[in-house]
C-alpha atoms as a PDB file:
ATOM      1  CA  UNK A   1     -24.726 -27.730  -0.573  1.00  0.00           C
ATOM      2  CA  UNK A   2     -24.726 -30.219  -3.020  1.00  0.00           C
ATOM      3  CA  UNK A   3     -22.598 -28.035  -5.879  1.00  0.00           C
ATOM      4  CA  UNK A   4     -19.830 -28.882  -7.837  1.00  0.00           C
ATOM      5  CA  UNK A   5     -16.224 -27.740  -6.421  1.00  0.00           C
ATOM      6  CA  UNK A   6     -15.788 -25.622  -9.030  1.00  0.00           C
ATOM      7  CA  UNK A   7     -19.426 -23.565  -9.024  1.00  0.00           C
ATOM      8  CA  UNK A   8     -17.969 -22.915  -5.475  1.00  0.00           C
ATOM      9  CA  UNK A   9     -15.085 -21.683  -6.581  1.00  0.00           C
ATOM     10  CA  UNK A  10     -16.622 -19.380  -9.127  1.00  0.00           C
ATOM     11  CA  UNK A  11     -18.888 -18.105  -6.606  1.00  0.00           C
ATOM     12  CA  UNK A  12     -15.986 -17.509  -4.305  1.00  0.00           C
ATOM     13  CA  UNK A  13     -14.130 -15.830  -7.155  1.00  0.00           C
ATOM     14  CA  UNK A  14     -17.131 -13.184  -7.835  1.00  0.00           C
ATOM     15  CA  UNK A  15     -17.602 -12.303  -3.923  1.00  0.00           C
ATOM     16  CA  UNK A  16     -13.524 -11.995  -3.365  1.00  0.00           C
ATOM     17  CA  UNK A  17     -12.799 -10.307  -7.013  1.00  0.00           C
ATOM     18  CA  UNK A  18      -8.917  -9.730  -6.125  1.00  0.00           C
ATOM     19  CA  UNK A  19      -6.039  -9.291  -8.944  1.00  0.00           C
ATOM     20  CA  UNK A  20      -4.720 -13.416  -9.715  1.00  0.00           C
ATOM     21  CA  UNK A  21      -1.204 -12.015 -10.115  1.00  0.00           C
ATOM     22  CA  UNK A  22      -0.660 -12.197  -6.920  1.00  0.00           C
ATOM     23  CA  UNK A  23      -1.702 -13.869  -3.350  1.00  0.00           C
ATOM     24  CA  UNK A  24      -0.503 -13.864   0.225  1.00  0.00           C
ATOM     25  CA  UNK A  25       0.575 -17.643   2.126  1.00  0.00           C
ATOM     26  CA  UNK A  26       0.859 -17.381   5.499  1.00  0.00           C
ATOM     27  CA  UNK A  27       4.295 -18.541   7.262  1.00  0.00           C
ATOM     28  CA  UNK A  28       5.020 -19.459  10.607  1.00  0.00           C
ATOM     29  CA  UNK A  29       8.000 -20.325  12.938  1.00  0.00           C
ATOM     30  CA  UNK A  30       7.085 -22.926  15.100  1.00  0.00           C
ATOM     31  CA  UNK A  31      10.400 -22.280  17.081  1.00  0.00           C
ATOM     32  CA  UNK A  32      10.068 -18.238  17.792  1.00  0.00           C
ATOM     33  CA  UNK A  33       5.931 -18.565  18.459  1.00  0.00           C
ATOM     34  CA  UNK A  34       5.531 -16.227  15.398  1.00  0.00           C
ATOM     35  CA  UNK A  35       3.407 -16.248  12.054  1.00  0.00           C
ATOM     36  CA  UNK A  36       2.020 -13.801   9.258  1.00  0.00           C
ATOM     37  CA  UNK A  37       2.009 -13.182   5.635  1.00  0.00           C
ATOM     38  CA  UNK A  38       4.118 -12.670   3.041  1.00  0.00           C
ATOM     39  CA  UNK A  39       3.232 -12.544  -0.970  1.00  0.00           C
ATOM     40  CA  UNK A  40       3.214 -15.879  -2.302  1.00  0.00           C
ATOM     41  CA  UNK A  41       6.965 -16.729  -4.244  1.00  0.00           C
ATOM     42  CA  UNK A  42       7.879 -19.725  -6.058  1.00  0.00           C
ATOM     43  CA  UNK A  43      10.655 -21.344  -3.500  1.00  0.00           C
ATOM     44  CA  UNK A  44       9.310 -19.155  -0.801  1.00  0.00           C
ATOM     45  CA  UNK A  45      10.336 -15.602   0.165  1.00  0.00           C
ATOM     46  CA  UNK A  46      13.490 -14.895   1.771  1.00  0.00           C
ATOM     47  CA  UNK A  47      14.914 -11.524   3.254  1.00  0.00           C
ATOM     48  CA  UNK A  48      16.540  -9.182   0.876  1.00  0.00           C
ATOM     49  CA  UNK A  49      14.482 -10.794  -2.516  1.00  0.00           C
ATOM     50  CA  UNK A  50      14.626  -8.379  -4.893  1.00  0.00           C
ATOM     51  CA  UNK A  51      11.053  -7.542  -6.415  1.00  0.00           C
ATOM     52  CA  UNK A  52      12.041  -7.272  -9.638  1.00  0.00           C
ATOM     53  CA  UNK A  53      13.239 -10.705  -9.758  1.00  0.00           C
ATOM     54  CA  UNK A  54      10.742 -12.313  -7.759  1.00  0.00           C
ATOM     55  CA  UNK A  55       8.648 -15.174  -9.413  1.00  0.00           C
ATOM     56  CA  UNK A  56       5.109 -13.950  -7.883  1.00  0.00           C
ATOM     57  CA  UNK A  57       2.430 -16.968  -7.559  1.00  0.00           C
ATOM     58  CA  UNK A  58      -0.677 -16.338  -9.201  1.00  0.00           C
ATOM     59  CA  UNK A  59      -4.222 -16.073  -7.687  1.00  0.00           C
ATOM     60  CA  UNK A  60      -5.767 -19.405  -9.578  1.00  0.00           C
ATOM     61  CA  UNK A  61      -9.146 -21.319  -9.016  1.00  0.00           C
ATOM     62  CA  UNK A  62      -6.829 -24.436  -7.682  1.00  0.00           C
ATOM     63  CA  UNK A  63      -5.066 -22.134  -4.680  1.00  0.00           C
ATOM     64  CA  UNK A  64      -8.866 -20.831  -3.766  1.00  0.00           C
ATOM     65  CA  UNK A  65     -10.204 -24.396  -3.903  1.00  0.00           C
ATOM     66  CA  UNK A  66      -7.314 -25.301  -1.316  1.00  0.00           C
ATOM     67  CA  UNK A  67      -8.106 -22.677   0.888  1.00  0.00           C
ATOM     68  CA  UNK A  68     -11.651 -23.712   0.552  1.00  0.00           C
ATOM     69  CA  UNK A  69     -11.275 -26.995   1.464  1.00  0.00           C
ATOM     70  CA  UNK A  70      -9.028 -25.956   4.486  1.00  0.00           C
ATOM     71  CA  UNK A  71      -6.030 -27.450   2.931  1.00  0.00           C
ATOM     72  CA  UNK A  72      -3.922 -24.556   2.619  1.00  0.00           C
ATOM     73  CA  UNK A  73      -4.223 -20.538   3.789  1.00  0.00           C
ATOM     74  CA  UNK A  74      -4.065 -17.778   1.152  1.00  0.00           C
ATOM     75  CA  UNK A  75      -4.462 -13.853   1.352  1.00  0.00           C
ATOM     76  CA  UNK A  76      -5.927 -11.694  -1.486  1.00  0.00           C
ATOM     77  CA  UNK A  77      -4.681  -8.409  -2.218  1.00  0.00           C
ATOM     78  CA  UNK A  78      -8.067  -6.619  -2.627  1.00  0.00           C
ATOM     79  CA  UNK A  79      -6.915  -3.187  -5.003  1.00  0.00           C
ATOM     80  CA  UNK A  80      -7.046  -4.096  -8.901  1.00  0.00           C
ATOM     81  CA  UNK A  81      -4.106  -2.626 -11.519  1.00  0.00           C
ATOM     82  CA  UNK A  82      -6.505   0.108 -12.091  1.00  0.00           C
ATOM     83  CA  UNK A  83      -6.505   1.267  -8.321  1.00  0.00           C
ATOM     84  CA  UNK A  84      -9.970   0.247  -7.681  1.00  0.00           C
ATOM     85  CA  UNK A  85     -11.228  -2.637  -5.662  1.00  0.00           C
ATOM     86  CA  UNK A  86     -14.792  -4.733  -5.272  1.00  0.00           C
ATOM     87  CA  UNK A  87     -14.541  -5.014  -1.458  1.00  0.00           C
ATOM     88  CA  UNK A  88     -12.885  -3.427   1.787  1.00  0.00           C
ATOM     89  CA  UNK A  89     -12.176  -5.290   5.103  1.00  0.00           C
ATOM     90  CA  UNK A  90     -11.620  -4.716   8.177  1.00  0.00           C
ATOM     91  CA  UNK A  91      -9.667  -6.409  10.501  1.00  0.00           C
ATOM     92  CA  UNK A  92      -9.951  -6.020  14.306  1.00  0.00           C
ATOM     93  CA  UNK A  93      -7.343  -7.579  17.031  1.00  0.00           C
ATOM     94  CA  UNK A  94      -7.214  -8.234  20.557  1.00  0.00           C
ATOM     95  CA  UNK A  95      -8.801  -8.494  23.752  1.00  0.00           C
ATOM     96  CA  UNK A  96     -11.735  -5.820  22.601  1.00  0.00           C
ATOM     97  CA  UNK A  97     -11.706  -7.555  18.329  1.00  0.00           C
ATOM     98  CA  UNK A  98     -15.621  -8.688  18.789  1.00  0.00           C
ATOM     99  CA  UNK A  99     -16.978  -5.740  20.475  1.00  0.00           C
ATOM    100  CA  UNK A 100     -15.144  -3.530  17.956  1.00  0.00           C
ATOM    101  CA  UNK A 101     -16.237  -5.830  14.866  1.00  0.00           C
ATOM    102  CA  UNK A 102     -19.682  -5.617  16.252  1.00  0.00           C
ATOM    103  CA  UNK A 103     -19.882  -1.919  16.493  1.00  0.00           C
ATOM    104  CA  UNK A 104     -18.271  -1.554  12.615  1.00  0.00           C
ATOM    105  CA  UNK A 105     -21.030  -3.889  11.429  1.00  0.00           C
ATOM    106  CA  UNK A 106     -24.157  -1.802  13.467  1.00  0.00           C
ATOM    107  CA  UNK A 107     -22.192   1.162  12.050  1.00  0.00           C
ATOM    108  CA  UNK A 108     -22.264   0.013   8.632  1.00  0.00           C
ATOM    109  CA  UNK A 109     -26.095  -1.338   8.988  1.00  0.00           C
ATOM    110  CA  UNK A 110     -27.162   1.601  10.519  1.00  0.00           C
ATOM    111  CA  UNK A 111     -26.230   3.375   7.214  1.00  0.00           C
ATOM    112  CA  UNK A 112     -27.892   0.567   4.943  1.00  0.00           C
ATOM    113  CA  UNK A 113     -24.215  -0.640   4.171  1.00  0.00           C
ATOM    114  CA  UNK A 114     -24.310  -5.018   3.949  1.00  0.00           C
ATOM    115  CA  UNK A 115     -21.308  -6.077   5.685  1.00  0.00           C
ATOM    116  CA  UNK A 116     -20.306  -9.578   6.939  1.00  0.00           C
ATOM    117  CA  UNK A 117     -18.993 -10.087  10.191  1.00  0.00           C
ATOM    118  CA  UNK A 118     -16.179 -13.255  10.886  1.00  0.00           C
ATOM    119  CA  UNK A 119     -14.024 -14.427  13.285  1.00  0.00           C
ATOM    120  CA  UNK A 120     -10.602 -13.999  11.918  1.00  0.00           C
ATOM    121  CA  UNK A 121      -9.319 -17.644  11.126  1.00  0.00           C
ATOM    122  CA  UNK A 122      -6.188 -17.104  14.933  1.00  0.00           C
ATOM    123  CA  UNK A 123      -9.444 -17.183  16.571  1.00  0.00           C
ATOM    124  CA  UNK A 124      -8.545 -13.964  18.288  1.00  0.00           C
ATOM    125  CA  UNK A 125      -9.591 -11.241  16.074  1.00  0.00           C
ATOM    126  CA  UNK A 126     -12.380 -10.295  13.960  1.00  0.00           C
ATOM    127  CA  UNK A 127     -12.967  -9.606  10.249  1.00  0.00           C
ATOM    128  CA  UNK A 128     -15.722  -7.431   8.831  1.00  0.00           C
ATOM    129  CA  UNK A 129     -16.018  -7.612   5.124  1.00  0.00           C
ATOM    130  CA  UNK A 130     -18.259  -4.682   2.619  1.00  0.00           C
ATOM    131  CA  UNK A 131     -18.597  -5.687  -1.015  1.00  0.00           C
ATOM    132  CA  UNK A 132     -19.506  -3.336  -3.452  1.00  0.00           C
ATOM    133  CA  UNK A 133     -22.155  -4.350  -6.708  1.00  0.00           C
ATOM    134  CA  UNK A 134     -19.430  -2.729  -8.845  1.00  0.00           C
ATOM    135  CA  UNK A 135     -15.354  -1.131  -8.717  1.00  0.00           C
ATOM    136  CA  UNK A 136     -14.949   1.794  -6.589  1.00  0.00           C
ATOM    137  CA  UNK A 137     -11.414   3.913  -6.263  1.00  0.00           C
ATOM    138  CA  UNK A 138      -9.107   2.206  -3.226  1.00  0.00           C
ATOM    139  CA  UNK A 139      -8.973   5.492  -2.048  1.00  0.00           C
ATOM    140  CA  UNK A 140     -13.274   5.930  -1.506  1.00  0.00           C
ATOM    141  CA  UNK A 141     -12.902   2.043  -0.354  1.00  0.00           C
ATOM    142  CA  UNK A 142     -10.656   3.328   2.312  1.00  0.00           C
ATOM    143  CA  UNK A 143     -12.686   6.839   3.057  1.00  0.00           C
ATOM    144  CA  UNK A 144     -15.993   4.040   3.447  1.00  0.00           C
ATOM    145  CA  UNK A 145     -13.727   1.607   5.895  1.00  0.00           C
ATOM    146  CA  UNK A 146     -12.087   4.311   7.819  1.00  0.00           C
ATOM    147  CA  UNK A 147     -15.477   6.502   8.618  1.00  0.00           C
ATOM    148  CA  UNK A 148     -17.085   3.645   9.508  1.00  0.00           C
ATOM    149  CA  UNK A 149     -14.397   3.178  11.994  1.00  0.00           C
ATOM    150  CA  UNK A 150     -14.348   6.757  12.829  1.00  0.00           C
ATOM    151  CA  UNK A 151     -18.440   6.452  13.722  1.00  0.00           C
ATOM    152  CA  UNK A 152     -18.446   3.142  15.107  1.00  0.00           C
ATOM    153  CA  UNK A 153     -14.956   3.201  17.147  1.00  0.00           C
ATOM    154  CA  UNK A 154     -14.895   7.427  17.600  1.00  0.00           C
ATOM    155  CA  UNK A 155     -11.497   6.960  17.580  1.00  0.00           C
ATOM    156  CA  UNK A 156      -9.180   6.129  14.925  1.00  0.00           C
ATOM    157  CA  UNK A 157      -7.045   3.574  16.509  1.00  0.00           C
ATOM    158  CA  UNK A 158      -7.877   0.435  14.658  1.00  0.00           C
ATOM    159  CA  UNK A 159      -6.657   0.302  10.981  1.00  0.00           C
ATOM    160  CA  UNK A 160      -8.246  -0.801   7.815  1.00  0.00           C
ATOM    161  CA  UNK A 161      -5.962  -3.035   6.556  1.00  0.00           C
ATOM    162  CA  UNK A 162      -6.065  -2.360   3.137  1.00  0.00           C
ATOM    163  CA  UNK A 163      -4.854  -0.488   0.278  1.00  0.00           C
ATOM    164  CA  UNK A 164      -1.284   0.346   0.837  1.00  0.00           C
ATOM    165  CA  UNK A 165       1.964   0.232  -0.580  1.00  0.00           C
ATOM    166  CA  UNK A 166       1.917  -1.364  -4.203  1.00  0.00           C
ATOM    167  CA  UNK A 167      -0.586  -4.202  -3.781  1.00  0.00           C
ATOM    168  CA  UNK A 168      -2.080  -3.209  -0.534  1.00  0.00           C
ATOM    169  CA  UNK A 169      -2.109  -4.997   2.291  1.00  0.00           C
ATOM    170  CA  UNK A 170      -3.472  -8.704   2.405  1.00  0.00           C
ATOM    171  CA  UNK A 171      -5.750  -9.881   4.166  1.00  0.00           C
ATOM    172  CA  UNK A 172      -7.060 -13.873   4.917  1.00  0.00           C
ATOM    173  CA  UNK A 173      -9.480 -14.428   2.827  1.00  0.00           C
ATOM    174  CA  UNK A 174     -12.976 -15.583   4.637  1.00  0.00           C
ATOM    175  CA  UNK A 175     -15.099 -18.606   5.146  1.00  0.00           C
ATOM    176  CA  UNK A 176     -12.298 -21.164   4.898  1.00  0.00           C
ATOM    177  CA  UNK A 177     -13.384 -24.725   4.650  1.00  0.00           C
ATOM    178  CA  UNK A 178     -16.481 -25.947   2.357  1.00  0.00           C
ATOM    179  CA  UNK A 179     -17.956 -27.655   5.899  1.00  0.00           C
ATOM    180  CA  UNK A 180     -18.070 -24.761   8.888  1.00  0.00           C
ATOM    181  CA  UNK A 181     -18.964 -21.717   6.190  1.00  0.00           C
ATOM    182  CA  UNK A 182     -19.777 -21.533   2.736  1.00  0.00           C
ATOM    183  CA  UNK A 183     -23.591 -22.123   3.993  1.00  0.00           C
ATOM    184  CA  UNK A 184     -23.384 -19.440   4.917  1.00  0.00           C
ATOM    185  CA  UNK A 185     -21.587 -17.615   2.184  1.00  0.00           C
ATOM    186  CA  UNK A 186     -24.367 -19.061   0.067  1.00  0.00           C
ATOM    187  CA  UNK A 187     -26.593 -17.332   2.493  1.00  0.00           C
ATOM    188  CA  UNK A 188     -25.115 -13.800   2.403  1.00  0.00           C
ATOM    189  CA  UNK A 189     -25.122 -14.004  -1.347  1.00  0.00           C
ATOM    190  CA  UNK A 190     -29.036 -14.585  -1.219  1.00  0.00           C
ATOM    191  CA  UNK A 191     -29.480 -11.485   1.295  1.00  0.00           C
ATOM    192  CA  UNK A 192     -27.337  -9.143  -0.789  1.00  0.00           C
ATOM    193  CA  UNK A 193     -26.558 -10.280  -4.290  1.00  0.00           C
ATOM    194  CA  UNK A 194     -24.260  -9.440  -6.710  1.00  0.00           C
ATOM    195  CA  UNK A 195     -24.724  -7.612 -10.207  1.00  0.00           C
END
């Protein structure tokens, strides 16, 4: 693709519509073996911040062109002020993550639901994203994710990872780096476009 940075950005920004209050950065400790995510705080997060004095990082089109570029790893927090949401994902671990992801997505195409199928960026998971063509309540997001679990799974083991507590969870947001994926972003958008 032969775009401008920023087009891809805006692009990016009308697929992943997520509130720019707020992101997730992942962490990791090298010396314990252990990552994850944590929202995004000026001079980092430490345990026992208070909330209500916390100094949030915004959502901008700089942070998504880093994670775009592979330079950096962000999370969006996919349910909007108004407690609805333009997308749902689902996230799938472990030794059975591709088989499971696979069954969500014939689940979801069986029922003339898009959905996008990636592997999760710790290579040992799956992600399965839904957008919708306009807002829908977090809680009909969730009732859409977790039947389609229910149908494709028949058991309710694996959780949408999504919509809870105050900002819901995070979740990595897709296709990092402009080289190995945003083809085929590009090429999802074509199949199933946007309003």
């Amino acid at each position: 693709m032969d775009s401008l940075p920023e087009t891809k950005v805006q692009l990016y920004q009308s697929l992943f519509r997520a509130p720019t209050d707020v992101c997730a950065t992942r962490w990791e400790n090298a010396k314990e073996g252990r990552a994850g995510w944590v929202l995004a705080v000026a001079g980092g997060w430490w345990k026992g911040s208070s909330r209500d004095e916390t100094n949030f990082l915004p959502l901008t089109p700089a942070s998504i062109a880093s994670h775009l570029r592979g330079d950096s790893h962000i999370g969006f927090y996919p349910l909007l002020k108004n407690n609805t949401c333009w997308w749902v994902a689902a996230d799938f671990d472990g030794a059975a993550a591709m088989m499971d992801a696979l069954s969500y997505v014939k689940a979801a195409r069986f029922r003339g639901i898009p959905a996008a199928l990636e592997i999760s960026p710790s290579g040992g998971g799956a992600h399965v994203w839904i957008f919708f063509t306009a807002p829908v309540t977090g809680e009909r997001a969730r009732q859409l994710g977790t039947g389609l679990n229910h149908v494709a799974l028949k058991k309710a083991e694996h959780l949408i990872r999504q919509l809870r507590k105050s900002f819901g969870h995070s979740i990595v947001t897709g296709w990092q780096g402009w080289k190995a994926h945003f083809d085929y972003l590009i090429r999802l958008m074509s199949m199933y476009p946007l309003p």
